[in-house]
N, C-alpha and C. Protein backbone atom coordinates (compact mmCIF):
# COMPACT_ATOMS: atom_id res chain seq x y z
N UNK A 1 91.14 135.01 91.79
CA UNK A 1 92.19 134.82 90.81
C UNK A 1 93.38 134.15 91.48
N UNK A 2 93.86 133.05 90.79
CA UNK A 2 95.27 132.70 91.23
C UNK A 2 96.28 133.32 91.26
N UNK A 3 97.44 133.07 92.00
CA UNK A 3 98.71 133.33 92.00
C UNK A 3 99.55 133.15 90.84
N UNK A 4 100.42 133.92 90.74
CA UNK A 4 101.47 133.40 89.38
C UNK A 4 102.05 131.80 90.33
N UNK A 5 102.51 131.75 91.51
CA UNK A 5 102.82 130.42 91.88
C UNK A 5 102.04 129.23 91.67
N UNK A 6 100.88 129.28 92.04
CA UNK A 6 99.66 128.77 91.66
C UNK A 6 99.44 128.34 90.39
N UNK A 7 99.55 129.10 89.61
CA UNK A 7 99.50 128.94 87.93
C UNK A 7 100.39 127.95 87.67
N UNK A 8 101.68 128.43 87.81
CA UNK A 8 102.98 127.60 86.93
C UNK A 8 103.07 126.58 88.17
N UNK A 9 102.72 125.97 89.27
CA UNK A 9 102.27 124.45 89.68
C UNK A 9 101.48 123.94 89.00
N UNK A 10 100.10 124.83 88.56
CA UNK A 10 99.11 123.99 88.03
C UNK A 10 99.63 123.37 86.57
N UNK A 11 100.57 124.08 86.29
CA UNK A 11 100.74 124.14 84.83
C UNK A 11 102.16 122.78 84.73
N UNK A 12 102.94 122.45 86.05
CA UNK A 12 103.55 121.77 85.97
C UNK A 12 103.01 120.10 86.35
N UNK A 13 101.82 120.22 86.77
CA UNK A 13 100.97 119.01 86.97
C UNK A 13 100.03 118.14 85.58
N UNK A 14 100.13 119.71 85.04
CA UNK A 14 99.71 118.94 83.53
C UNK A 14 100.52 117.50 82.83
N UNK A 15 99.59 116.99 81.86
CA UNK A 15 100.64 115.79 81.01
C UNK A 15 101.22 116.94 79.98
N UNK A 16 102.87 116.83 79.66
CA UNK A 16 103.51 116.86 78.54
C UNK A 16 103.22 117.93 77.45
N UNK A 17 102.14 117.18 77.05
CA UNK A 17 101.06 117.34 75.56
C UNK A 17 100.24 118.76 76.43
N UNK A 18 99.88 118.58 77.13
CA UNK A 18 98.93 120.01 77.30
C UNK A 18 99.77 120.64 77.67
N UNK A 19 100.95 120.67 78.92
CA UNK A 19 101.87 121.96 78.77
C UNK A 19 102.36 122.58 77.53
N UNK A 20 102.82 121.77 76.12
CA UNK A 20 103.13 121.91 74.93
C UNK A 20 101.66 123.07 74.52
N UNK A 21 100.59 122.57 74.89
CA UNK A 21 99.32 123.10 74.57
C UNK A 21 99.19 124.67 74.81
N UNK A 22 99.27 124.49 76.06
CA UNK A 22 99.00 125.42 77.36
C UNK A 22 100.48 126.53 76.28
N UNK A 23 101.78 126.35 76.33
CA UNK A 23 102.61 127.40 75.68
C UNK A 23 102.38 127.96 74.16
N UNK A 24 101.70 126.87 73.67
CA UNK A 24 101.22 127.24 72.00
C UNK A 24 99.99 128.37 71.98
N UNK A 25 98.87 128.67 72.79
CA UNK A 25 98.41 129.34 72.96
C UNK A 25 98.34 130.59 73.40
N UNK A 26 99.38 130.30 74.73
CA UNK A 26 99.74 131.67 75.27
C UNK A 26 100.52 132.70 74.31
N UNK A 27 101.39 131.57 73.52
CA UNK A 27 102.56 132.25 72.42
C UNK A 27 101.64 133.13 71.60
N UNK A 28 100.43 132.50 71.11
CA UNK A 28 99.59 132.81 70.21
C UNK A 28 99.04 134.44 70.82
N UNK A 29 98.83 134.20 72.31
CA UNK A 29 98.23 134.87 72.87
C UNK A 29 98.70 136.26 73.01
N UNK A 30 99.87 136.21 73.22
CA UNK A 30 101.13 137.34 73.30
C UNK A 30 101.63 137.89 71.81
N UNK A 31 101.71 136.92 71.13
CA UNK A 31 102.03 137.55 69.68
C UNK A 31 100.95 138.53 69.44
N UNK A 32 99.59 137.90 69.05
CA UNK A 32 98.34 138.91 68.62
C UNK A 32 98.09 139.92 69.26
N UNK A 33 98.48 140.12 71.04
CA UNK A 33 98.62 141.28 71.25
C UNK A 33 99.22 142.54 70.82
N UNK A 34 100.65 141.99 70.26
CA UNK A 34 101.87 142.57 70.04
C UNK A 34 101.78 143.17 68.70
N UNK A 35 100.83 142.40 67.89
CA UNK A 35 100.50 142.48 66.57
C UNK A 35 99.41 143.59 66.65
N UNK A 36 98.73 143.44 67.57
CA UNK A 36 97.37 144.52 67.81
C UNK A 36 97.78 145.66 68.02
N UNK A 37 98.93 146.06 68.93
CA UNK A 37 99.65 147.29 69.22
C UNK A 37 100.11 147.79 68.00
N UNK A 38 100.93 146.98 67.20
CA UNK A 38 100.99 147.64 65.78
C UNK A 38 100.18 147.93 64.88
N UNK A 39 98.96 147.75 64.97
CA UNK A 39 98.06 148.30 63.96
C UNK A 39 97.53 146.64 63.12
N UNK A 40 97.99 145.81 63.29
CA UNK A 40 96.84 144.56 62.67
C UNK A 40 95.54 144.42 62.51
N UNK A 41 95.11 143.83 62.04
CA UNK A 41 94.04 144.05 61.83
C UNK A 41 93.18 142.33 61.90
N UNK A 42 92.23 141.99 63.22
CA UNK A 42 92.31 140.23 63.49
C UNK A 42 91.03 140.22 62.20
N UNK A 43 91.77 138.66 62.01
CA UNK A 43 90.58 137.77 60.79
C UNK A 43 90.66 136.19 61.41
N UNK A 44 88.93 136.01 62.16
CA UNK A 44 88.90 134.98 62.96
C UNK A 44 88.48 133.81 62.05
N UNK A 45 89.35 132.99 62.12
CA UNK A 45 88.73 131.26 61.43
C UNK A 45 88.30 130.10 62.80
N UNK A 46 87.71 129.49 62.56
CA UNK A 46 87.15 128.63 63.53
C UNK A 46 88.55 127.54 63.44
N UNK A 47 88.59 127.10 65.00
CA UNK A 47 89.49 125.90 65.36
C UNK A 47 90.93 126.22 65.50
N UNK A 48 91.56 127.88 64.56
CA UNK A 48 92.67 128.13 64.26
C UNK A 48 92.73 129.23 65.22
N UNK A 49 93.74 129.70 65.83
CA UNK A 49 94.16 131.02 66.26
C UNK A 49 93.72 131.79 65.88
N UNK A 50 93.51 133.23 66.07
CA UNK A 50 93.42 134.69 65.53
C UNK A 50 94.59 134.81 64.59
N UNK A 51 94.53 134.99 63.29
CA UNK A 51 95.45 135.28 62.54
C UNK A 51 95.61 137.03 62.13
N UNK A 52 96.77 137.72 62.58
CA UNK A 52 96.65 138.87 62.11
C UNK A 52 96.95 139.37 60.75
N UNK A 53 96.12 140.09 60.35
CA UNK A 53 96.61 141.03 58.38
C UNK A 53 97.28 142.18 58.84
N UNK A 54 98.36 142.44 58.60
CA UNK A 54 98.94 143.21 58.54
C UNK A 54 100.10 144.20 57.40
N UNK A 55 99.63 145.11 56.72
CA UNK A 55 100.62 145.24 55.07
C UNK A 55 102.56 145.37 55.71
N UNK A 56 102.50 145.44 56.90
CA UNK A 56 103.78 145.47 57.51
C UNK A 56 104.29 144.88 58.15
N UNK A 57 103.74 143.50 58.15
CA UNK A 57 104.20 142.81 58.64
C UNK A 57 105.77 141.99 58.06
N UNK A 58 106.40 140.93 59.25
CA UNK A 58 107.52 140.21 59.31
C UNK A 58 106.93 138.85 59.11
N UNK A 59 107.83 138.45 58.92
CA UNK A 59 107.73 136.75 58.70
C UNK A 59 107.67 136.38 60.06
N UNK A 60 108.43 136.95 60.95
CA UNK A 60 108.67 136.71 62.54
C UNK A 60 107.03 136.21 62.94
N UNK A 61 106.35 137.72 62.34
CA UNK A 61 105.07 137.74 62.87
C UNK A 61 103.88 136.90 63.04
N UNK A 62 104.44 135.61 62.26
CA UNK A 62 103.59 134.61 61.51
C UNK A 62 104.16 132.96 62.13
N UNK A 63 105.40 133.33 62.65
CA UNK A 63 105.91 132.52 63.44
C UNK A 63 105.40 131.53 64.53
N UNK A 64 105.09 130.31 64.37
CA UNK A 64 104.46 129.53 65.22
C UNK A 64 103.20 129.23 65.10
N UNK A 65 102.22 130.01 64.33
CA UNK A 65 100.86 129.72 64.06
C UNK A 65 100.43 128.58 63.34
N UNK A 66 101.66 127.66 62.28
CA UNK A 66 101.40 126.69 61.73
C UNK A 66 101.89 125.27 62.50
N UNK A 67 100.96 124.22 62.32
CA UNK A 67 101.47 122.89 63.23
C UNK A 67 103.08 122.14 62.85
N UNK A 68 103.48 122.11 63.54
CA UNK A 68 104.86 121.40 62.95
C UNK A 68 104.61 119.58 63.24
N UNK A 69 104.48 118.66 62.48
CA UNK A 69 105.12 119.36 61.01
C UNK A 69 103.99 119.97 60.58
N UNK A 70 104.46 120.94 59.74
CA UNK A 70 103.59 121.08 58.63
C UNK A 70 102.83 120.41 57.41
N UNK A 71 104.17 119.73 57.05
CA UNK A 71 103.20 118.52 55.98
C UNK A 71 103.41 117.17 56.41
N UNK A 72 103.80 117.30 57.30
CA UNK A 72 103.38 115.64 57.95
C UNK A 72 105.11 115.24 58.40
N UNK A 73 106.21 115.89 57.61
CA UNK A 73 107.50 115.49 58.25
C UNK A 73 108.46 116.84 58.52
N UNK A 74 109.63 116.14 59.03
CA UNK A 74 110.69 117.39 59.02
C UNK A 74 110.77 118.33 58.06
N UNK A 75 111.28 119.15 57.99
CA UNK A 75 111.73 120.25 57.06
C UNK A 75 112.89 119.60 56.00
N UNK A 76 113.55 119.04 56.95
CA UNK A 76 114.91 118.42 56.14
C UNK A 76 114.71 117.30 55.07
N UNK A 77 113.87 116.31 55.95
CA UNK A 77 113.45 115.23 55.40
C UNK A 77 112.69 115.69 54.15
N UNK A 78 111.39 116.73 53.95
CA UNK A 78 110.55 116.98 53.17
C UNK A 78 111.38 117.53 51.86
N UNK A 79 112.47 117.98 52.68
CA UNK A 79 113.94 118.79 51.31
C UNK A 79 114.10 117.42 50.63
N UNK A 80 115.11 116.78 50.96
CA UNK A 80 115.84 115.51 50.61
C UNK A 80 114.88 114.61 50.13
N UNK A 81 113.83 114.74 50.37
CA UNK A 81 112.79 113.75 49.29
C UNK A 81 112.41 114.64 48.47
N UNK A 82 112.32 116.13 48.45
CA UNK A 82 111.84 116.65 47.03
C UNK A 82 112.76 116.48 46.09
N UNK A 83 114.12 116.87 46.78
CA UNK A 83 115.38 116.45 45.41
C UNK A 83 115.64 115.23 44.97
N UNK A 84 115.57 114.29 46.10
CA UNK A 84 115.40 112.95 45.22
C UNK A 84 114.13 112.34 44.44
N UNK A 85 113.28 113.23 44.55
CA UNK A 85 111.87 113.31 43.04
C UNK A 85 112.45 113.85 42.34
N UNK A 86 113.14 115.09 42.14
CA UNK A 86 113.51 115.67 41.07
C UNK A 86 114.57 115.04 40.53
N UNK A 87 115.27 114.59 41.11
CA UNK A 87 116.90 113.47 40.65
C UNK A 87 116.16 112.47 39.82
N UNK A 88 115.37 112.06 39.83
CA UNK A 88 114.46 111.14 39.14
C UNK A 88 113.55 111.44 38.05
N UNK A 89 113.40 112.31 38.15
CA UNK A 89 112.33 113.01 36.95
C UNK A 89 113.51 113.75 35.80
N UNK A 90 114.54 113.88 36.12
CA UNK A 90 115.58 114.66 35.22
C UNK A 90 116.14 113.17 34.47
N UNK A 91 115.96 113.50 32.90
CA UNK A 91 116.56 112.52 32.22
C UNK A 91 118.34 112.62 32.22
């Protein structure tokens, strides 16, 4: 087994995109634990993370599991073009 030094070199030799990788997983990795300690309950989909069910859960809890963007742009941007559809559709 490696070193924690070992690790976070290897991990600083990566490109960019896989360190981004490499933290999206671990995040994943540490949440579902955290989620498991509370009583969750895992429901596995192929290609996606472990998603936990939980009736007590937080929004927190759900945090990060979706790709940003989500629908293809900013949050802001996706605002400001829904209202300017609707500015348009209102006679």
């Amino acid at each position: 087994m490696k070193s924690y030094d070992e690790v976070v070199a290897a991990a600083r030799s990566l490109p960019k995109a896989d360190q981004a990788r490499l933290l999206r997983e671990l995040q994943v990795e540490l949440h579902n634990e955290s989620v498991s300690r509370r009583g969750g309950l895992t429901t596995d989909h192929p290609r996606t993370p472990e998603l936990q069910v939980n009736p007590r859960a937080s929004w927190l809890d759900y945090m990060g599991i979706a790709p940003y963007p989500l629908v293809g742009m900013d949050a802001q941007e996706w605002v400001t073009k829904l209202r300017e559809e609707s500015d348009r559709t209102i006679p």
